[in-house]
Protein backbone atom coordinates (compact mmCIF):
# COMPACT_ATOMS: atom_id res chain seq x y z
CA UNK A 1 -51.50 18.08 -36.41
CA UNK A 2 -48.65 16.73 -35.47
CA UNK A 3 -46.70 17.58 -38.16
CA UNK A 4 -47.59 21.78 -37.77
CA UNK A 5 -45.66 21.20 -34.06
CA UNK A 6 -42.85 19.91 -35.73
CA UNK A 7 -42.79 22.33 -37.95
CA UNK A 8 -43.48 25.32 -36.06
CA UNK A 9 -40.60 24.31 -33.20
CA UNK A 10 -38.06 23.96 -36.19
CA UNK A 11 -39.07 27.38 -37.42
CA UNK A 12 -38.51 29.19 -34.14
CA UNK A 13 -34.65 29.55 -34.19
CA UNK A 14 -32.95 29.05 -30.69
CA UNK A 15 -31.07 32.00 -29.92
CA UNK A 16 -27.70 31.32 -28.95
CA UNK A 17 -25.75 31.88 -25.78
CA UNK A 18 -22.64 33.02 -25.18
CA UNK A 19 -21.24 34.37 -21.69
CA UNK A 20 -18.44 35.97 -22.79
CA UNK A 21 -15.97 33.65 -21.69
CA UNK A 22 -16.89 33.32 -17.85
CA UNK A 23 -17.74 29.54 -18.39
CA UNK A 24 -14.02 29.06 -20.00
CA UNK A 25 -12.41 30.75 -17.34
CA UNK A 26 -14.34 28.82 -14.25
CA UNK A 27 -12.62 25.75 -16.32
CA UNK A 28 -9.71 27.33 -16.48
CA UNK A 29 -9.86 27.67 -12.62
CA UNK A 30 -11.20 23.88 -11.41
CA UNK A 31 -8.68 22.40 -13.68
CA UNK A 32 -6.03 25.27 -11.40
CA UNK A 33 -7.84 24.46 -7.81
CA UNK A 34 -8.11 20.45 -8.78
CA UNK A 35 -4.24 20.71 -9.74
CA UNK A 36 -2.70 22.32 -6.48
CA UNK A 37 -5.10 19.64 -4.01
CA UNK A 38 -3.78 17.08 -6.44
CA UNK A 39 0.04 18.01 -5.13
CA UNK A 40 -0.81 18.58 -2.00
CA UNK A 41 -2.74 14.92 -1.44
CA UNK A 42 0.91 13.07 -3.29
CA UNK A 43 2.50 15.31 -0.62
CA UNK A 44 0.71 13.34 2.44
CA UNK A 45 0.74 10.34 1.01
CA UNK A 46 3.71 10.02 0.39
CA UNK A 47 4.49 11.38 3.73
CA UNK A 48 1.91 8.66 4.88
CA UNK A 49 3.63 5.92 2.96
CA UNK A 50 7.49 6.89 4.67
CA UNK A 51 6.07 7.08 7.83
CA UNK A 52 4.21 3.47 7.74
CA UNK A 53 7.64 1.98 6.08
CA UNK A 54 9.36 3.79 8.98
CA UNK A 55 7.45 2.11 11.43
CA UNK A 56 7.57 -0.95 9.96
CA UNK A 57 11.29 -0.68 9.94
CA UNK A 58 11.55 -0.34 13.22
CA UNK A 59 9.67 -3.01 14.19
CA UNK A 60 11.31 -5.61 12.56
CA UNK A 61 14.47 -4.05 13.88
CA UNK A 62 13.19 -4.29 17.37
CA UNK A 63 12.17 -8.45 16.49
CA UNK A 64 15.54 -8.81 14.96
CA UNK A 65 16.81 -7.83 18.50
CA UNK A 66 14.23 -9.59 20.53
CA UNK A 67 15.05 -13.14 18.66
CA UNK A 68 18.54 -12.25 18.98
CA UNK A 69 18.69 -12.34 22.81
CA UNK A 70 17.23 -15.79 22.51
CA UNK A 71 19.83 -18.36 23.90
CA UNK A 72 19.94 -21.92 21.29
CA UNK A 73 22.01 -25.04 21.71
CA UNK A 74 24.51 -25.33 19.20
CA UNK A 75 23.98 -29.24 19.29
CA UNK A 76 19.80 -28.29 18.25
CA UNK A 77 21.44 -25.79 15.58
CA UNK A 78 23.13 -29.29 13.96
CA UNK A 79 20.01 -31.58 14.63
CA UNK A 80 18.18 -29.24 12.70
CA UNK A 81 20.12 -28.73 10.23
CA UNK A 82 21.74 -32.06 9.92
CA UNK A 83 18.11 -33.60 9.98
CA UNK A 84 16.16 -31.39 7.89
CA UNK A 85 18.71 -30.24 5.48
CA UNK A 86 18.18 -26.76 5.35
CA UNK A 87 20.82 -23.73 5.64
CA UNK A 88 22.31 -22.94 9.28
CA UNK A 89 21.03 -19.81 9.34
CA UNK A 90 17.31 -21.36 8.65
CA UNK A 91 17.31 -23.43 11.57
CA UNK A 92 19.09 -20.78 13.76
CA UNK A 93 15.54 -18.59 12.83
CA UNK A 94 13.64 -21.18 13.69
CA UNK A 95 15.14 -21.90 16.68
CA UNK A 96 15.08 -18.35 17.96
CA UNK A 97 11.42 -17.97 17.10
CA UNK A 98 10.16 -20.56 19.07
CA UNK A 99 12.52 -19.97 22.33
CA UNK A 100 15.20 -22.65 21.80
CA UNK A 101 12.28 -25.20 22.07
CA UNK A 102 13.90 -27.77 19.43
CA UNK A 103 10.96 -30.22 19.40
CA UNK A 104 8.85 -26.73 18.51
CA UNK A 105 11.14 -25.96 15.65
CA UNK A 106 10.73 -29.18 14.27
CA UNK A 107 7.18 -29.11 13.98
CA UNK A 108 7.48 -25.62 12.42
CA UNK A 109 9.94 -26.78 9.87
CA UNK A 110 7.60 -29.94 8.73
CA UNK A 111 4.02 -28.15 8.83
């Protein structure tokens, strides 16, 4: 019995479909609509990404100036370097970042 269903379903022949082109042309247009929102999302983020390294900019130009108006002994500037054997400009950082406080800097330097 099962057999005749088989049969009888293979018989019937499915009629085909065809919409003229419509479904083509709705591809045609996602692939359009999909392309421009495409641009236009590159367009903020890339706006998005200058705007973060912009900020970011000037915020380590504003610490550059902040560590800058820090007053250090030149006499700590030699300790350090003299002591730890690392570049002047190294121990002048470190220095600055912790407020002239040399016994600070040399913790920072050996952790």
């Amino acid at each position: 019995m099962e057999g005749d269903e088989i049969e009888q379903n293979s018989a019937v022949p499915k009629a085909k479909k065809h919409d003229s082109g419509a479904a083509d042309l709705e591809r045609v247009t996602d692939y359009a609509e999909e392309k421009e929102i495409a641009c236009e999302d590159m367009t903020n983020a890339i706006a998005a990404f200058d705007e973060r390294r912009s900020k970011e900019r000037n915020e380590k130009a504003e610490r550059e100036r902040e560590l800058a108006k820090v007053v250090i002994k030149k006499a700590d500037v030699d300790l350090i370097v003299h002591e730890m054997e690392i570049p002047r400009a190294e121990a002048e950082r470190s220095l600055r970042e912790n407020q002239g406080d040399l016994v600070q800097s040399l913790i920072q330097l050996t952790n």
